[in-house]
PDB file of N, CA and C in Angstrom:
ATOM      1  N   UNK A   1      72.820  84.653  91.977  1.00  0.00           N
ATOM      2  CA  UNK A   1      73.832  85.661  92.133  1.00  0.00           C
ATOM      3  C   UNK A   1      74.724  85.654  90.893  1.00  0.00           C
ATOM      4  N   UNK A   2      75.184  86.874  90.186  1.00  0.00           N
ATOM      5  CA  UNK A   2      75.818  87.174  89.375  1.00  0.00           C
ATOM      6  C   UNK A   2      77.183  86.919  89.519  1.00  0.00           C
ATOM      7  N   UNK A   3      78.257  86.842  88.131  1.00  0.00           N
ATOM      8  CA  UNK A   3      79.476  86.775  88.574  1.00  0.00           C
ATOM      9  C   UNK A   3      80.231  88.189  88.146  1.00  0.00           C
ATOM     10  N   UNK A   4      80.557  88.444  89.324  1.00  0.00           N
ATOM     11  CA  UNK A   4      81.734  89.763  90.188  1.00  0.00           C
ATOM     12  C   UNK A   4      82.779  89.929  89.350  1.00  0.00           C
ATOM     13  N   UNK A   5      83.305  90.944  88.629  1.00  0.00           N
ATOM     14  CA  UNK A   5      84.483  90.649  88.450  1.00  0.00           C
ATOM     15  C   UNK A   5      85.046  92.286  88.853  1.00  0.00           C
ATOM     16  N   UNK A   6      85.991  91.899  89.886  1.00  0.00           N
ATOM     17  CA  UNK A   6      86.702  92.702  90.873  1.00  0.00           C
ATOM     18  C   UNK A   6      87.086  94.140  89.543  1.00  0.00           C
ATOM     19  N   UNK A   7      86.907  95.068  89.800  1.00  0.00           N
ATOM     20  CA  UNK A   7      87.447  96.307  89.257  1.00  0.00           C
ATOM     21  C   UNK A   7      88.702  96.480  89.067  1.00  0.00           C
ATOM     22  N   UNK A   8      89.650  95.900  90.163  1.00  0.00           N
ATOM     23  CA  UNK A   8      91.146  96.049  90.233  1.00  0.00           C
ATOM     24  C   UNK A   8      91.608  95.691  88.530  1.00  0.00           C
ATOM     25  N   UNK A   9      91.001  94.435  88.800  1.00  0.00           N
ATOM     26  CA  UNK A   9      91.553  93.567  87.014  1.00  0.00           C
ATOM     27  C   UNK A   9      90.824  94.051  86.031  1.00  0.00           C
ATOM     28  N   UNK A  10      90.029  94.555  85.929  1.00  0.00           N
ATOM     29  CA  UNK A  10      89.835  95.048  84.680  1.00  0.00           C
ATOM     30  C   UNK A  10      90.250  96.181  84.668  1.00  0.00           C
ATOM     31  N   UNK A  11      91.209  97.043  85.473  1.00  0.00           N
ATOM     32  CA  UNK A  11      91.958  98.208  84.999  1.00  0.00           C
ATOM     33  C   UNK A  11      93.062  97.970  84.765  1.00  0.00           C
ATOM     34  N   UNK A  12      93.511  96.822  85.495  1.00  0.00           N
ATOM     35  CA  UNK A  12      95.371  96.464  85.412  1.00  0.00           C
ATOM     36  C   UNK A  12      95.399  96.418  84.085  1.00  0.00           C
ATOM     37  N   UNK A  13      96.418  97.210  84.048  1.00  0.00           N
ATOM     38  CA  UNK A  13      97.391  97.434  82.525  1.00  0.00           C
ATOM     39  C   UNK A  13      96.947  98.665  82.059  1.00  0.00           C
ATOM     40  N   UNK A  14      95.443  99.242  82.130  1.00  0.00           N
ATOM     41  CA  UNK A  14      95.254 100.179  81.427  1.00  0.00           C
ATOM     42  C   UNK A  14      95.408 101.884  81.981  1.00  0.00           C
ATOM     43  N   UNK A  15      94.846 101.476  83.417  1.00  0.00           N
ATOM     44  CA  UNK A  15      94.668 102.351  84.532  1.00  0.00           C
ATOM     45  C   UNK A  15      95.945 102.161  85.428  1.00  0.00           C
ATOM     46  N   UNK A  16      95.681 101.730  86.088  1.00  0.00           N
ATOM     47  CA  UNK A  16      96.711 101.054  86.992  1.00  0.00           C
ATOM     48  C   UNK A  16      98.094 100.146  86.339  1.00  0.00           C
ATOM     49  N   UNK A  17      99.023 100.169  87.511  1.00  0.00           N
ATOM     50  CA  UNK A  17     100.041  99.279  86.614  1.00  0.00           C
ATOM     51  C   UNK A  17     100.125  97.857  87.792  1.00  0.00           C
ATOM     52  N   UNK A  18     100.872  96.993  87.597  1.00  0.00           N
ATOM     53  CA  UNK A  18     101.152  95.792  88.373  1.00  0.00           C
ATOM     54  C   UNK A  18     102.176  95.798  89.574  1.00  0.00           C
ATOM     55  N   UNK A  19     101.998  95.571  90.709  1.00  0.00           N
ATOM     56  CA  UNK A  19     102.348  95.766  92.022  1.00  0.00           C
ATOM     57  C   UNK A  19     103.730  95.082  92.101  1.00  0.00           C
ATOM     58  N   UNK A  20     104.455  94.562  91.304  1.00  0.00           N
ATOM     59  CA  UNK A  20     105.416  93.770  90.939  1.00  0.00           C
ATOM     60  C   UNK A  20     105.934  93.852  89.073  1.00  0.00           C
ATOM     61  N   UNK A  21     106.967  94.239  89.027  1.00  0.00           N
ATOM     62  CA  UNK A  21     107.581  94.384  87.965  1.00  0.00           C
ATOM     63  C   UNK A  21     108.920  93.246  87.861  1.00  0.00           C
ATOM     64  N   UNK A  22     108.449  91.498  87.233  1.00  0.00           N
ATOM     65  CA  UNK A  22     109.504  90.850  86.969  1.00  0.00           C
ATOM     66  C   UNK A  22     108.762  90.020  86.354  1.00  0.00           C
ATOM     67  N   UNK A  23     109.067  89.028  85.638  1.00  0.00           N
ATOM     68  CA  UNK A  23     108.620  87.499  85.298  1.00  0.00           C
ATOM     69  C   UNK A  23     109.798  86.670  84.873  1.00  0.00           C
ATOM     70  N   UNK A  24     109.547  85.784  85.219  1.00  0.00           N
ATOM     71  CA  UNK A  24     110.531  84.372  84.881  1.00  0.00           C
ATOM     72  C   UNK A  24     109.562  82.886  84.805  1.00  0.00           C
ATOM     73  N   UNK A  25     109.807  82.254  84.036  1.00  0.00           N
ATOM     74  CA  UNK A  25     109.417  81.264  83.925  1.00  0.00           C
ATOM     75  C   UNK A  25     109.879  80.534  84.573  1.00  0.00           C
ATOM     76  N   UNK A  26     111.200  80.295  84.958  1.00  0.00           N
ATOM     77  CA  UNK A  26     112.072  79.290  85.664  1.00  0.00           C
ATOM     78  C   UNK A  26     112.132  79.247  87.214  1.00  0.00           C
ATOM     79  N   UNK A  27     112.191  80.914  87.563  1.00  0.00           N
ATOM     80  CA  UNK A  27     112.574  80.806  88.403  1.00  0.00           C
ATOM     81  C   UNK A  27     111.148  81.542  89.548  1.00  0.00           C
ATOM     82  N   UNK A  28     110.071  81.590  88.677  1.00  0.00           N
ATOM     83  CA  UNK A  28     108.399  82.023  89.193  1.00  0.00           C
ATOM     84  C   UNK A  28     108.284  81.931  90.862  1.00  0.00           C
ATOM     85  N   UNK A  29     108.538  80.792  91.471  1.00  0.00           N
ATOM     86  CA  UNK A  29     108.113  80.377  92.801  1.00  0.00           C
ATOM     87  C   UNK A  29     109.212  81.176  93.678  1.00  0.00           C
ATOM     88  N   UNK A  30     110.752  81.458  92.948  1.00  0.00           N
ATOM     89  CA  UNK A  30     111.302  81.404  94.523  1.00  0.00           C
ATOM     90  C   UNK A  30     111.221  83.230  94.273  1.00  0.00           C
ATOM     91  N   UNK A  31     110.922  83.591  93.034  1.00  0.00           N
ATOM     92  CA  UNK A  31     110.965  85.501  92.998  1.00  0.00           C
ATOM     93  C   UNK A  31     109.322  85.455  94.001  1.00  0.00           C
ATOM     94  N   UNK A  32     108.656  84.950  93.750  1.00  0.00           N
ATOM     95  CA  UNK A  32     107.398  84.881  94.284  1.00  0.00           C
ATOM     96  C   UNK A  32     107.897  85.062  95.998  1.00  0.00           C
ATOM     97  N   UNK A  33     108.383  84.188  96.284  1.00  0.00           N
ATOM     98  CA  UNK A  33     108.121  83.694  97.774  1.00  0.00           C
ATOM     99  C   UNK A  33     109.619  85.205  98.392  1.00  0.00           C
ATOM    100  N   UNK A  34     110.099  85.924  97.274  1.00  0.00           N
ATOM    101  CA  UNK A  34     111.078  86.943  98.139  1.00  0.00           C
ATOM    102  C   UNK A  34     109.994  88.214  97.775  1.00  0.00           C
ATOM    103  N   UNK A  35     109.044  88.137  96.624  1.00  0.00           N
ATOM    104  CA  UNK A  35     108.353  89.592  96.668  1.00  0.00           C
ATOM    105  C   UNK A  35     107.015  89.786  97.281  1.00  0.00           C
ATOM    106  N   UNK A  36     106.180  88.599  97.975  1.00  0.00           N
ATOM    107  CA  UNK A  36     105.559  88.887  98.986  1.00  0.00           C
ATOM    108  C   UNK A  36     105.917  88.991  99.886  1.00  0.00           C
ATOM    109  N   UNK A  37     106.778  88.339 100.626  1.00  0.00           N
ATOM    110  CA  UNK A  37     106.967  88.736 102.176  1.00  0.00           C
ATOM    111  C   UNK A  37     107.965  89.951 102.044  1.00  0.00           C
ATOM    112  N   UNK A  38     108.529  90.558 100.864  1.00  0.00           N
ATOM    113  CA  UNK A  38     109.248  91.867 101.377  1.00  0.00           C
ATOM    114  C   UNK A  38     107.895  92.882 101.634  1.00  0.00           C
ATOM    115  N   UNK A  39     107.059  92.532 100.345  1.00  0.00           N
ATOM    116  CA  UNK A  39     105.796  93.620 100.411  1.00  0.00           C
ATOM    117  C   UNK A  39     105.044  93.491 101.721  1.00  0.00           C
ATOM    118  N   UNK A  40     104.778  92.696 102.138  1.00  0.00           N
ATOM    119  CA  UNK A  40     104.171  92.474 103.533  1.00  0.00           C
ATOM    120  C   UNK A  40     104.688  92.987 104.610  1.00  0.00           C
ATOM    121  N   UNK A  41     106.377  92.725 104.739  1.00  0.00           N
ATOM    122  CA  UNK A  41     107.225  93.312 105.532  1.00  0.00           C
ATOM    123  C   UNK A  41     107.083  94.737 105.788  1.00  0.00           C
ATOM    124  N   UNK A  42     107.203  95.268 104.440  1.00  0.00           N
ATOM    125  CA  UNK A  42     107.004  96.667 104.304  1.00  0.00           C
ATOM    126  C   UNK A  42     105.856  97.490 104.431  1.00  0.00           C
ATOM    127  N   UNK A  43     104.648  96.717 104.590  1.00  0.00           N
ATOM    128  CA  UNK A  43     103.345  97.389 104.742  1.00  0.00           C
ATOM    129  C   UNK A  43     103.084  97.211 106.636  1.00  0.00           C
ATOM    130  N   UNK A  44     103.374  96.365 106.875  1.00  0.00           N
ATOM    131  CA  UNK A  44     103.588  95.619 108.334  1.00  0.00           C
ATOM    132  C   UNK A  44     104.570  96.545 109.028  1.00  0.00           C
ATOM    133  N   UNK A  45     105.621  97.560 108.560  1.00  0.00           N
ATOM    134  CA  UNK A  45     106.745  97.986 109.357  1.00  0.00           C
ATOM    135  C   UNK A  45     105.799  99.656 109.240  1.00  0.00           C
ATOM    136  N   UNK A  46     105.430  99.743 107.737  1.00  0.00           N
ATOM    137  CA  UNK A  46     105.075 101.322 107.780  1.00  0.00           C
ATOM    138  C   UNK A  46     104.021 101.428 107.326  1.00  0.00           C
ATOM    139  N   UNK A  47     103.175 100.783 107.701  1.00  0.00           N
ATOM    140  CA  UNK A  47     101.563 100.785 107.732  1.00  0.00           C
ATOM    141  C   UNK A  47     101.158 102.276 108.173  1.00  0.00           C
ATOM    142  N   UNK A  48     101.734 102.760 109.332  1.00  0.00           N
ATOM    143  CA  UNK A  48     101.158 104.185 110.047  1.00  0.00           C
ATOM    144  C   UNK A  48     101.671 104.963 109.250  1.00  0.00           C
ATOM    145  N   UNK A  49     102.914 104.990 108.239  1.00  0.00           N
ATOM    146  CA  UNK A  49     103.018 105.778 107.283  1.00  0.00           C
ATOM    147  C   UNK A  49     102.062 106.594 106.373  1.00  0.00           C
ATOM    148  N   UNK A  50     100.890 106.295 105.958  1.00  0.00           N
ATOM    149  CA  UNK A  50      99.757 106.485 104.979  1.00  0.00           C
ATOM    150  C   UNK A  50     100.457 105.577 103.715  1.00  0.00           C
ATOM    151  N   UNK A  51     101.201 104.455 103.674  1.00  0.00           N
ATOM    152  CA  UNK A  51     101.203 103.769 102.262  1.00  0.00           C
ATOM    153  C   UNK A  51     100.171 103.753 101.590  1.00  0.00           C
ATOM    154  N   UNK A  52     100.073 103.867 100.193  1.00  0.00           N
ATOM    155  CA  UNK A  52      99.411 104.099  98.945  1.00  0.00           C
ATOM    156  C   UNK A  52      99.854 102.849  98.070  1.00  0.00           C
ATOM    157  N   UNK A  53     100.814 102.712  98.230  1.00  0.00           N
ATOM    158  CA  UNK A  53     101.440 101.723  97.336  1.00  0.00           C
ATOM    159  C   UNK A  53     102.945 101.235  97.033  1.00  0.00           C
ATOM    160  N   UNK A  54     103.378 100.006  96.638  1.00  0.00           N
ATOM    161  CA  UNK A  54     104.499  99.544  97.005  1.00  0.00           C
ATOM    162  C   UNK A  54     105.029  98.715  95.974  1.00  0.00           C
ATOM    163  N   UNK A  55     105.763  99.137  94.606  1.00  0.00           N
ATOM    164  CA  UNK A  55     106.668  98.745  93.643  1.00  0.00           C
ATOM    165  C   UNK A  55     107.794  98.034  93.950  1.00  0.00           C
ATOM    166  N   UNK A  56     107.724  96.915  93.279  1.00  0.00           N
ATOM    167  CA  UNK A  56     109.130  95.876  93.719  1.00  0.00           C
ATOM    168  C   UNK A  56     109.119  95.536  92.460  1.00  0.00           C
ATOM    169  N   UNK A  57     110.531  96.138  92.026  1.00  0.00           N
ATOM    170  CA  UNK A  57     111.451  95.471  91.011  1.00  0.00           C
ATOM    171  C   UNK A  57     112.171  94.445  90.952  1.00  0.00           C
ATOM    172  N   UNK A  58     112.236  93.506  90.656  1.00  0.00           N
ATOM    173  CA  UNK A  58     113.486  92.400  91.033  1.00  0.00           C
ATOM    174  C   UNK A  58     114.303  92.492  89.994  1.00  0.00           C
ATOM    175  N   UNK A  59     115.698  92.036  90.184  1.00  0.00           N
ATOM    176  CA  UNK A  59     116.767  91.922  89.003  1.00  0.00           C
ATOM    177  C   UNK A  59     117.253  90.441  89.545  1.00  0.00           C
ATOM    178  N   UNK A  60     118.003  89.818  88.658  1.00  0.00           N
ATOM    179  CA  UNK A  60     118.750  88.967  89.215  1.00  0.00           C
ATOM    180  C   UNK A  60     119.860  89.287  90.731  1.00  0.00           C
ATOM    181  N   UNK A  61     120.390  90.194  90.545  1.00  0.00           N
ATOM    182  CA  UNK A  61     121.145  90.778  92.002  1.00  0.00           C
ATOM    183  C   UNK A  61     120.616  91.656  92.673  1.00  0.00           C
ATOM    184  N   UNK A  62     119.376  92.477  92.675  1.00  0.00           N
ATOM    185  CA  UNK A  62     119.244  93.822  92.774  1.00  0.00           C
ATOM    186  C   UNK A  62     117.556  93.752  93.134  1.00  0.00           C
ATOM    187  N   UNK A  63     117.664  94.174  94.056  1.00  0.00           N
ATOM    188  CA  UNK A  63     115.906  94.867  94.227  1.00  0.00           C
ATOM    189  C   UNK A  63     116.095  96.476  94.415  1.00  0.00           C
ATOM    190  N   UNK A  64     114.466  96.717  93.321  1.00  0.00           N
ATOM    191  CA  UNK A  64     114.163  98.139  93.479  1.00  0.00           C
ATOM    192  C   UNK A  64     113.112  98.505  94.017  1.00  0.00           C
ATOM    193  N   UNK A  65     112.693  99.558  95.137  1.00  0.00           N
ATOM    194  CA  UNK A  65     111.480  99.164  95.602  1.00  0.00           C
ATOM    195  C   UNK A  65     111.195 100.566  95.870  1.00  0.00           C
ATOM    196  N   UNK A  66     109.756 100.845  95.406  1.00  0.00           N
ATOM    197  CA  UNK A  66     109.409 102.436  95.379  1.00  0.00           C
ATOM    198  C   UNK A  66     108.006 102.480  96.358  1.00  0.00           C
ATOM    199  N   UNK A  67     108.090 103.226  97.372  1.00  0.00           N
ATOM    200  CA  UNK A  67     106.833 103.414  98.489  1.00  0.00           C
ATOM    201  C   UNK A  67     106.170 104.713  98.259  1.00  0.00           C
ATOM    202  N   UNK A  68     105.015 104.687  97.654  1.00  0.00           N
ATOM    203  CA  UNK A  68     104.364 105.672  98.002  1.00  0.00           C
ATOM    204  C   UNK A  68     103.038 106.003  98.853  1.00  0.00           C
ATOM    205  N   UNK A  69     103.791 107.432  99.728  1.00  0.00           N
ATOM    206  CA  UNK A  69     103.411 107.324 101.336  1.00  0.00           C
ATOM    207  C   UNK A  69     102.702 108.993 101.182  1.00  0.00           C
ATOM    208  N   UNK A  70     101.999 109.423 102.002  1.00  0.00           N
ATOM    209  CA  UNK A  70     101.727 110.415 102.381  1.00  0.00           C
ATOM    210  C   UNK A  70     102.304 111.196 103.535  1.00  0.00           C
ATOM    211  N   UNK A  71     102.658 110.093 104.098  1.00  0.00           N
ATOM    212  CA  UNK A  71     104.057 110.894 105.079  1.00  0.00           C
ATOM    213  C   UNK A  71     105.215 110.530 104.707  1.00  0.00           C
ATOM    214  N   UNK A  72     105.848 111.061 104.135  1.00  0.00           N
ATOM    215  CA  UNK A  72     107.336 110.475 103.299  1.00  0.00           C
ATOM    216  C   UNK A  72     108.546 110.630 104.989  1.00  0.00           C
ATOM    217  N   UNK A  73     108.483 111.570 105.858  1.00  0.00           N
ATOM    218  CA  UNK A  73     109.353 112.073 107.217  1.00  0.00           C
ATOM    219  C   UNK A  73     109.485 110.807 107.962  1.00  0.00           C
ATOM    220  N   UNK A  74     108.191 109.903 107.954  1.00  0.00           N
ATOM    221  CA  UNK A  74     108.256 109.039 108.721  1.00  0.00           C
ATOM    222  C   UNK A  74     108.618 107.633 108.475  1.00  0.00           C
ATOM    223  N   UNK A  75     108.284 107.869 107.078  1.00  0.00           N
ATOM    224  CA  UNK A  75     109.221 106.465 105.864  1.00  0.00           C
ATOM    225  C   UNK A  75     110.762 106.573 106.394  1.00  0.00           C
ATOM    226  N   UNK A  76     111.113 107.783 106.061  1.00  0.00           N
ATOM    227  CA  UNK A  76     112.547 108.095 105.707  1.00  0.00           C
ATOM    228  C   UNK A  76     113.461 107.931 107.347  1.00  0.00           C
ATOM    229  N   UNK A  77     112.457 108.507 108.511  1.00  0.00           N
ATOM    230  CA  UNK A  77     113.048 108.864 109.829  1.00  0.00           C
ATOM    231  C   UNK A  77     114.084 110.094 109.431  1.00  0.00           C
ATOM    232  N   UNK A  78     114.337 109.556 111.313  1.00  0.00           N
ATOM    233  CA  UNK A  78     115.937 110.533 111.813  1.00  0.00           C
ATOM    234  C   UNK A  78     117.011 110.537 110.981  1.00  0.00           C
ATOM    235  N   UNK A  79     117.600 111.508 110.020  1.00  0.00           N
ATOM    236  CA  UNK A  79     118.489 111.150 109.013  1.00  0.00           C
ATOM    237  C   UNK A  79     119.123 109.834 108.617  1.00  0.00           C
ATOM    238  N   UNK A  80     117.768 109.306 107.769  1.00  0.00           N
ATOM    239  CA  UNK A  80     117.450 108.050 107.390  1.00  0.00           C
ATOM    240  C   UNK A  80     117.802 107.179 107.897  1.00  0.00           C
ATOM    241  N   UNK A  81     117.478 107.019 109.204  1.00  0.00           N
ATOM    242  CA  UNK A  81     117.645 105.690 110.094  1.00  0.00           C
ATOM    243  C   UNK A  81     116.600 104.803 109.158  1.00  0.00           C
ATOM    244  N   UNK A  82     115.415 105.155 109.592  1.00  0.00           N
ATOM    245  CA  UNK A  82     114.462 104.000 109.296  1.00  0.00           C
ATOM    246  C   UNK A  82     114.479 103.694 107.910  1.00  0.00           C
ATOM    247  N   UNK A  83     115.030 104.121 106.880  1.00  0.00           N
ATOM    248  CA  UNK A  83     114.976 103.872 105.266  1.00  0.00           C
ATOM    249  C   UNK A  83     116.239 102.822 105.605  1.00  0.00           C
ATOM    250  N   UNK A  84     117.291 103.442 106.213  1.00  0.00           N
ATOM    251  CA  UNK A  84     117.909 102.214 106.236  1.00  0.00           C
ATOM    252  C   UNK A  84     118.058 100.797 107.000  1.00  0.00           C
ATOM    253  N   UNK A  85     117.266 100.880 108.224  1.00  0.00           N
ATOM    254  CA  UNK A  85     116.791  99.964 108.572  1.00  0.00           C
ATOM    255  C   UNK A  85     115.723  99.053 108.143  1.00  0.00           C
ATOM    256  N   UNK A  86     115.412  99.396 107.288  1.00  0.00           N
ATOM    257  CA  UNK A  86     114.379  98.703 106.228  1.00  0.00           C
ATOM    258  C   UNK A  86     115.213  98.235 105.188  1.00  0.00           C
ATOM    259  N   UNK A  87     116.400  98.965 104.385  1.00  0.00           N
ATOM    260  CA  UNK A  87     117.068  98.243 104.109  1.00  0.00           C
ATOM    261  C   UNK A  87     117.768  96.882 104.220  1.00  0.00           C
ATOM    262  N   UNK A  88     118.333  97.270 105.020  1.00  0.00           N
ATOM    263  CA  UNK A  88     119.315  95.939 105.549  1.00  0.00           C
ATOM    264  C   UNK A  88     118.551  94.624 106.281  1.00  0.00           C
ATOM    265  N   UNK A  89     117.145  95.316 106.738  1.00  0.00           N
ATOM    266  CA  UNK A  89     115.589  94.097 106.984  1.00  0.00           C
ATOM    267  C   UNK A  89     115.793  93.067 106.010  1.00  0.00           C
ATOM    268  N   UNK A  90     115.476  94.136 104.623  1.00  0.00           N
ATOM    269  CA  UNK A  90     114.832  93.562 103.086  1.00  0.00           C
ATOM    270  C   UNK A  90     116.331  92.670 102.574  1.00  0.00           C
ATOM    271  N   UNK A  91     117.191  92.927 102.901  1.00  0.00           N
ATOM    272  CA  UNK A  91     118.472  92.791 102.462  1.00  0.00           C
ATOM    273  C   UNK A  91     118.749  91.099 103.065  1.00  0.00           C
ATOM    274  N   UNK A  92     118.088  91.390 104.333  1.00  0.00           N
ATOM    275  CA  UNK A  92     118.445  90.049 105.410  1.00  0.00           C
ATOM    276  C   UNK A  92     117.442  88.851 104.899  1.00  0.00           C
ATOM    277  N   UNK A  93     116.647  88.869 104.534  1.00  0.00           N
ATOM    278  CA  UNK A  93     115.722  88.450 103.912  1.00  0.00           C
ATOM    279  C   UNK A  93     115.617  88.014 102.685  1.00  0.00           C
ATOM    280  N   UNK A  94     115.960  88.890 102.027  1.00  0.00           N
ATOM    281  CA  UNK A  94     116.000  88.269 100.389  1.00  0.00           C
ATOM    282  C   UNK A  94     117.632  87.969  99.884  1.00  0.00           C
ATOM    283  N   UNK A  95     118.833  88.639 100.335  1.00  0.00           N
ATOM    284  CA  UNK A  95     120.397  88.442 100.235  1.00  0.00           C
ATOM    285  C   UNK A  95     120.784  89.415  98.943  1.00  0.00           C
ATOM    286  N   UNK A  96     119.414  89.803  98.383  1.00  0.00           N
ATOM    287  CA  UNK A  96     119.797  90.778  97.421  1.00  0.00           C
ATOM    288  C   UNK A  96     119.954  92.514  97.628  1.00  0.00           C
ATOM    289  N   UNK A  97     121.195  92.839  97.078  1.00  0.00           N
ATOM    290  CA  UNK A  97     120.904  94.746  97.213  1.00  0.00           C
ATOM    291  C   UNK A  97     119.559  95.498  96.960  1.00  0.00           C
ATOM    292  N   UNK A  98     119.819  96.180  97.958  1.00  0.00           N
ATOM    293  CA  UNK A  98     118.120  96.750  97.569  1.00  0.00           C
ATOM    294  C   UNK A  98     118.354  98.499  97.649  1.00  0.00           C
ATOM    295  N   UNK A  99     117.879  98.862  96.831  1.00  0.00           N
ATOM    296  CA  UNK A  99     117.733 100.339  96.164  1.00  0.00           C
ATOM    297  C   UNK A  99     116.231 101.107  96.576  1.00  0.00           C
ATOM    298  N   UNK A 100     115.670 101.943  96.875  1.00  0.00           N
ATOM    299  CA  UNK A 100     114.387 102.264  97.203  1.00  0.00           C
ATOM    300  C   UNK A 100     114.364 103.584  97.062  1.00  0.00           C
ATOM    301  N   UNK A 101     113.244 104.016  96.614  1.00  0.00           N
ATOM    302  CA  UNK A 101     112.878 105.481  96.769  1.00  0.00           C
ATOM    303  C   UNK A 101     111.469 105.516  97.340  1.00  0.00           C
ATOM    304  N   UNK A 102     110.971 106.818  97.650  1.00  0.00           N
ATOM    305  CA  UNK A 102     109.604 106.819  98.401  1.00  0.00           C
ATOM    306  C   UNK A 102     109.198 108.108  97.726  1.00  0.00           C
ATOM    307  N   UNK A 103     107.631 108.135  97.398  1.00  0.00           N
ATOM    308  CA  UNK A 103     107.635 109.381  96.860  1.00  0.00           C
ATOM    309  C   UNK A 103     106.099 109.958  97.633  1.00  0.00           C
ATOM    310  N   UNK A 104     105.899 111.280  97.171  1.00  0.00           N
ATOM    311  CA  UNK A 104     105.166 111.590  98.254  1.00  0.00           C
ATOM    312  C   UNK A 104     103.651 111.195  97.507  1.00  0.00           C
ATOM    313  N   UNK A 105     102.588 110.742  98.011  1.00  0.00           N
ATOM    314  CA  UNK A 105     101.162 110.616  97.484  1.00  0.00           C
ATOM    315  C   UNK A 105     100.393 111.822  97.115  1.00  0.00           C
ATOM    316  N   UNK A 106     100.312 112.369  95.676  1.00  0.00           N
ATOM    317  CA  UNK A 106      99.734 113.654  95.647  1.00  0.00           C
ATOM    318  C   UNK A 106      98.323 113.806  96.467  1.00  0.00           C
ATOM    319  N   UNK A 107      97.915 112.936  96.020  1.00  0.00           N
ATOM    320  CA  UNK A 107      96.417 112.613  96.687  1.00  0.00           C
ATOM    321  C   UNK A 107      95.954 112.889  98.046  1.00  0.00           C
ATOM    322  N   UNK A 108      96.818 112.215  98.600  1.00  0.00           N
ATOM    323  CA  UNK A 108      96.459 112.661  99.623  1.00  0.00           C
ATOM    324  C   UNK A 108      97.853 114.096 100.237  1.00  0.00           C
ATOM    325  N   UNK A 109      98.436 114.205  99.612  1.00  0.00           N
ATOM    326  CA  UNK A 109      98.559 115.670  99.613  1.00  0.00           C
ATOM    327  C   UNK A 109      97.829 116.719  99.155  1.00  0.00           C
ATOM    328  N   UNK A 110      97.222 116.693  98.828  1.00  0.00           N
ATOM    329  CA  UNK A 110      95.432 117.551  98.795  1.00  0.00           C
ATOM    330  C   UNK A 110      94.802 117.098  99.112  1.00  0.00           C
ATOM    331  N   UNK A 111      94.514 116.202  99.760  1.00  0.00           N
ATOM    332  CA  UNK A 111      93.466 116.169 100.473  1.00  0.00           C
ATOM    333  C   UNK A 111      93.936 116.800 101.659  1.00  0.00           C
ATOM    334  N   UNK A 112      95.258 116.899 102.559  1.00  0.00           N
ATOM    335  CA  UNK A 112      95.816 117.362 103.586  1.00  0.00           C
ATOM    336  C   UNK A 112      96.091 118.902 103.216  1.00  0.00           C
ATOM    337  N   UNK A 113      96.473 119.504 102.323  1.00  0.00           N
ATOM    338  CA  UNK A 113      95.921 120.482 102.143  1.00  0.00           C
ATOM    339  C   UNK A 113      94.525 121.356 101.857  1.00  0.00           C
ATOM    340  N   UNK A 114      93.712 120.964 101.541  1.00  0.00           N
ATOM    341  CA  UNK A 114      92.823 121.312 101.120  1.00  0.00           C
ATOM    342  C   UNK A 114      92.104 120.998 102.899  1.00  0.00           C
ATOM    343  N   UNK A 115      92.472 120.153 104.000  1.00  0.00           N
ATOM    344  CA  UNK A 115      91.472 120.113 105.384  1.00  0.00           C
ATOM    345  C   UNK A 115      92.893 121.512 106.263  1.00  0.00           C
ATOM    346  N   UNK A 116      93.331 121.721 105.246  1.00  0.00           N
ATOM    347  CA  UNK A 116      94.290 122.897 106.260  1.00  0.00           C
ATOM    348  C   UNK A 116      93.524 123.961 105.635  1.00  0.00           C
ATOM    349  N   UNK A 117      92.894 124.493 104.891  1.00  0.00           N
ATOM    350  CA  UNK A 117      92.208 125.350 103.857  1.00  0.00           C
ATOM    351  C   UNK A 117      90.758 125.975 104.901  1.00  0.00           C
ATOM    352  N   UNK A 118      90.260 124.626 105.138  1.00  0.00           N
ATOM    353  CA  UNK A 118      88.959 124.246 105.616  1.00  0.00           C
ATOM    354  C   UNK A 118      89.226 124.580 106.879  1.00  0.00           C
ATOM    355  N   UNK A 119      90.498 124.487 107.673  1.00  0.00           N
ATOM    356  CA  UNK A 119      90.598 124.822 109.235  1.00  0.00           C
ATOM    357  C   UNK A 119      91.093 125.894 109.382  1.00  0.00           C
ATOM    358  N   UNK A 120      91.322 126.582 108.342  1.00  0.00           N
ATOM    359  CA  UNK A 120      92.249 128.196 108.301  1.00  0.00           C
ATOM    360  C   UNK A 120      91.036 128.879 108.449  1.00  0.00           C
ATOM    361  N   UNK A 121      89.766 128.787 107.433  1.00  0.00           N
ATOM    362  CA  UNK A 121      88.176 129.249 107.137  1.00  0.00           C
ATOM    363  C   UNK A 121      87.778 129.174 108.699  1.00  0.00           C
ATOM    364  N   UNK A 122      87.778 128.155 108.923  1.00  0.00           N
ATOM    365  CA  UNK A 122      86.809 128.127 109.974  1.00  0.00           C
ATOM    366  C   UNK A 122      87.621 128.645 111.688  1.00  0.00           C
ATOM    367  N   UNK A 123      88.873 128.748 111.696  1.00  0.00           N
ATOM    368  CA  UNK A 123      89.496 129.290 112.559  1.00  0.00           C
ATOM    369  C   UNK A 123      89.489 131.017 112.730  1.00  0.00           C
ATOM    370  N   UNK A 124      89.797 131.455 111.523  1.00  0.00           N
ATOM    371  CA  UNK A 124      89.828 132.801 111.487  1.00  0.00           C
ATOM    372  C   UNK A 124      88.646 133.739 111.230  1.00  0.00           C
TER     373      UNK A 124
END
């Protein structure tokens, strides 16, 4: 058997970018141990969302964290209950401010358009 080498890594950097935006030498383990379990948290809370993907910035005081969802209504909720209850989650958890935006997945915004296209055709 041959040796595999996963597709993901040989695009990171060129194609794709890195699922985490920080490095420290010093302080590697404990940014580590606050930017998986927020990412987990966050895939675990809005999984039924359609997540695509999930950017975590760290600063020394400050997290930035960008979700991109195909249902952005259900990220966000009832005049942003649930954005901010995800807040103050991520907040309880790591002790740092956290900033977030969500943006919508083009992708599969055509693809959801384009099966409304296909059911308009075949309806009418």
């Amino acid at each position: 058997m041959g040796q595999k080498v996963h597709p993901g890594g040989m695009r990171l950097g060129i194609i794709h970018d890195w699922k985490a935006h920080w490095y420290t030498e010093r302080q590697f383990a404990s940014f580590l141990r606050e930017t998986w379990p927020s990412g987990a948290h966050i895939q675990a809370k809005m999984g039924h969302a359609g997540l695509s993907g999930i950017v975590i910035r760290k600063d020394t005081n400050k997290l930035s964290i960008d979700i991109n969802t195909a249902r952005p209504g259900i990220v966000i909720g009832k005049s942003g209950a649930e954005v901010d209850a995800l807040r103050r989650e991520l907040f309880d958890m790591t002790g740092k401010a956290v900033h977030g935006q969500h943006r919508r997945d083009q992708a599969a915004r055509a693809r959801r358009d384009s099966g409304r296209a296909i059911h308009r055709r075949a309806a009418g």
